[in-house]
Protein backbone atom coordinates (compact mmCIF):
# COMPACT_ATOMS: atom_id res chain seq x y z
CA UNK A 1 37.04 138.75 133.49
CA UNK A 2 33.79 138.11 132.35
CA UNK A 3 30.02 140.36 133.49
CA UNK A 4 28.94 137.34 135.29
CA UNK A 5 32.49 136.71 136.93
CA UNK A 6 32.89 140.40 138.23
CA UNK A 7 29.17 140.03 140.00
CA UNK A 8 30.04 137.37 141.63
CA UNK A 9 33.42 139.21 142.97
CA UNK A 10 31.72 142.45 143.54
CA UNK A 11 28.92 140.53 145.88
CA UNK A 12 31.35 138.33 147.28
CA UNK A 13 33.26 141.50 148.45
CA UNK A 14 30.25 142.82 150.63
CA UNK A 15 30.13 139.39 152.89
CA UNK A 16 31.71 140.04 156.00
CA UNK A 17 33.78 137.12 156.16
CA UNK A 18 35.02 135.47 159.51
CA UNK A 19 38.90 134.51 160.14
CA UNK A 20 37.45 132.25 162.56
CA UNK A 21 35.14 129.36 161.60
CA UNK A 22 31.41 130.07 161.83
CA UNK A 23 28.50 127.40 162.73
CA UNK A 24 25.53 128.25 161.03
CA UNK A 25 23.46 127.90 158.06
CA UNK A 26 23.38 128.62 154.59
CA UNK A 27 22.55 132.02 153.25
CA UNK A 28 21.71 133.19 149.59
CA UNK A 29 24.90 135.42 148.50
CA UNK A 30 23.21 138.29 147.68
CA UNK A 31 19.66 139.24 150.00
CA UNK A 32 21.59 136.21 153.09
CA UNK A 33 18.04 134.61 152.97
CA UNK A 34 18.52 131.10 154.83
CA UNK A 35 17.91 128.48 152.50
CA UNK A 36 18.36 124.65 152.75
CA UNK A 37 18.85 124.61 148.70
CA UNK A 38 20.89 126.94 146.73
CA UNK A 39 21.67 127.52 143.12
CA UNK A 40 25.79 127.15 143.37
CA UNK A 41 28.07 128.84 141.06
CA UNK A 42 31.53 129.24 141.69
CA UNK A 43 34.04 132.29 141.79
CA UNK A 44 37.55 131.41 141.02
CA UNK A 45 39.02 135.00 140.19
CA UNK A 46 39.79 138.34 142.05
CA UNK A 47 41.74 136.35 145.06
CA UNK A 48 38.76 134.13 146.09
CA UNK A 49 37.63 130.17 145.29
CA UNK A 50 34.49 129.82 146.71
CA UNK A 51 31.52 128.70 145.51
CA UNK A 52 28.50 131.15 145.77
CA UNK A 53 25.24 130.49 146.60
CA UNK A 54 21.85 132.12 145.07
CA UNK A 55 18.29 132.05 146.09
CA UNK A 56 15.49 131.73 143.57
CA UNK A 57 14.63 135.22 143.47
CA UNK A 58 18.50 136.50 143.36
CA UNK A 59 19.35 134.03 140.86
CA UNK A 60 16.93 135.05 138.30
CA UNK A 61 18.32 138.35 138.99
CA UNK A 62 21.50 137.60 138.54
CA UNK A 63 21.09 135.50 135.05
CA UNK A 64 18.85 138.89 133.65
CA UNK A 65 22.03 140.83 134.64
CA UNK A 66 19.31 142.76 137.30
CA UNK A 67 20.86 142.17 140.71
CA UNK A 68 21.17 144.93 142.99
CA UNK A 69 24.52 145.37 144.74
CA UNK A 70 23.79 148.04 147.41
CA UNK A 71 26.18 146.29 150.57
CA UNK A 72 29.43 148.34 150.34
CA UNK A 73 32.76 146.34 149.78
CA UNK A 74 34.44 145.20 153.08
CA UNK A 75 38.03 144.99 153.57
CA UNK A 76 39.99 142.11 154.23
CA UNK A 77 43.14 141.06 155.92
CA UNK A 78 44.02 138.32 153.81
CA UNK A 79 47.52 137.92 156.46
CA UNK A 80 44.67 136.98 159.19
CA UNK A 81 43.06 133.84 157.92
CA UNK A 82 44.05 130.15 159.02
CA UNK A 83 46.47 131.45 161.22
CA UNK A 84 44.93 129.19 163.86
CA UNK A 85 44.94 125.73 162.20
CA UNK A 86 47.66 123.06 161.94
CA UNK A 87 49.30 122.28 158.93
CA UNK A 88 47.12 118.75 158.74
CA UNK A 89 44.44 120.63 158.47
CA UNK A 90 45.76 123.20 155.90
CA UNK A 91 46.66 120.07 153.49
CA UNK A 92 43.14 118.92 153.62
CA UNK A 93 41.34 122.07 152.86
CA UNK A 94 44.00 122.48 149.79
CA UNK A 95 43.20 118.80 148.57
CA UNK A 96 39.37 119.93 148.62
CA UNK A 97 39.99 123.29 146.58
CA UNK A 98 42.18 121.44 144.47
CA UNK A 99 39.48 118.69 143.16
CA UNK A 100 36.80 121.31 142.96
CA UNK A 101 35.58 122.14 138.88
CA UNK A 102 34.86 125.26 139.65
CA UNK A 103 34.03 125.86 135.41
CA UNK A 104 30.81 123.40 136.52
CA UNK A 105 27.67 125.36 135.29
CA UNK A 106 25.54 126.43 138.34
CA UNK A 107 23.69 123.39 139.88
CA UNK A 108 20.34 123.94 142.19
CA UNK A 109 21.42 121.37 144.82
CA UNK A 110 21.41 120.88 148.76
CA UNK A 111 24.47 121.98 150.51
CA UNK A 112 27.27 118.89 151.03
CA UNK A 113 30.09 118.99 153.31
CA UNK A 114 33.66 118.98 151.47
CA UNK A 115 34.99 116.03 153.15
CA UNK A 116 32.47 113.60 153.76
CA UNK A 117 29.82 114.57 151.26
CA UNK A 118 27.07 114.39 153.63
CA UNK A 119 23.89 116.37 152.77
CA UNK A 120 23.92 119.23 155.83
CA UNK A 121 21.68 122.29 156.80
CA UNK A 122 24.15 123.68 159.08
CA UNK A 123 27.93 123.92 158.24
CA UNK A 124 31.62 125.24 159.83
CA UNK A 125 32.24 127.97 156.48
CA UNK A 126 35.75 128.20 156.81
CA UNK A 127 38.22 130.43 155.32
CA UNK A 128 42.03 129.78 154.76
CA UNK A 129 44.53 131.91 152.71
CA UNK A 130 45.89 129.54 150.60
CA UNK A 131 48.63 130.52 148.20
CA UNK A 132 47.24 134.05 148.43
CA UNK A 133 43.50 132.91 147.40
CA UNK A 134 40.78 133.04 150.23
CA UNK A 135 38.99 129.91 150.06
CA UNK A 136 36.19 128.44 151.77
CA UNK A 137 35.52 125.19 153.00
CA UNK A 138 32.34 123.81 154.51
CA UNK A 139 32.23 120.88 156.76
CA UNK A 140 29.77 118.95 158.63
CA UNK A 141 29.33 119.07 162.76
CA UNK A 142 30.89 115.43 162.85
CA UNK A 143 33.80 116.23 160.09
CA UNK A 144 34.31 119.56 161.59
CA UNK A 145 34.57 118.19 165.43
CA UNK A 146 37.09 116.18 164.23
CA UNK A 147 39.49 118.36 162.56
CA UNK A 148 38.90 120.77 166.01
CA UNK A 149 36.88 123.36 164.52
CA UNK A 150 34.45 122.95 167.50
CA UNK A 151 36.85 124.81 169.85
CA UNK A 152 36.22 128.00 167.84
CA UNK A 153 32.33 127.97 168.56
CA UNK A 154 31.15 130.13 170.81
């Protein structure tokens, strides 16, 4: 695993991540700024395919090899996560992962939703075990409200 790959893990292993879908925003990976535009890269090692998302300031950080990693790891219960949707739903989010490049050099782009591809400011992140790989999807409030994920808001 490459330096760059093994950042990405490492950070991606201090986000407290949610067996339950969560409504909200976008934040930069590392300082969880809100931003409506992100730098994307993806991580597609260490038990996670997700892409990650950088601010400005972290970004430039990251590329110099500079970042600061100061959140301890959390633990995760990899058993826990899409215990609560339907197999429909399942399929879907594997047919997403599965057409994702995640070798695509990082983009600075507004955020999309999986499914529909509709520019969005606010997303369901979502997080399914999948073949033993936690992976997270983002859908819009109208794509998400229609594969039930508004029950889980709170």
């Amino acid at each position: 695993m490459d330096t760059k790959t093994k950042t990405l893990l490492r950070i991606v292993e201090t986000w407290d991540i949610n067996e339950k879908p969560e409504y909200r925003g976008f934040r930069c990976a590392n300082c969880q700024k809100y931003m409506r535009k992100a730098y994307y890269y993806w991580l597609d090692a260490g038990g996670y395919k997700t892409p990650v998302h950088f601010c400005q300031k972290c970004r430039k950080k990251f590329e110099s090899g500079k970042i600061q990693i100061t959140k301890p790891r959390l633990p995760v219960n990899r058993k826990t996560f899409g215990l609560d949707f339907g197999e429909n739903f399942i399929q879907i989010c594997k047919e997403i992962a599965k057409k994702w490049d995640t070798k695509a050099k990082p983009k600075y782009k507004i955020f999309i939703c999986d499914k529909c591809g509709k520019n969005m400011y606010k997303t369901y992140h979502t997080w399914l075990n999948i073949n033993n790989l936690l992976v997270e999807v983002h859908f819009c409030e109208k794509c998400g409200n229609k594969l039930g994920l508004n029950k889980f808001r709170g």
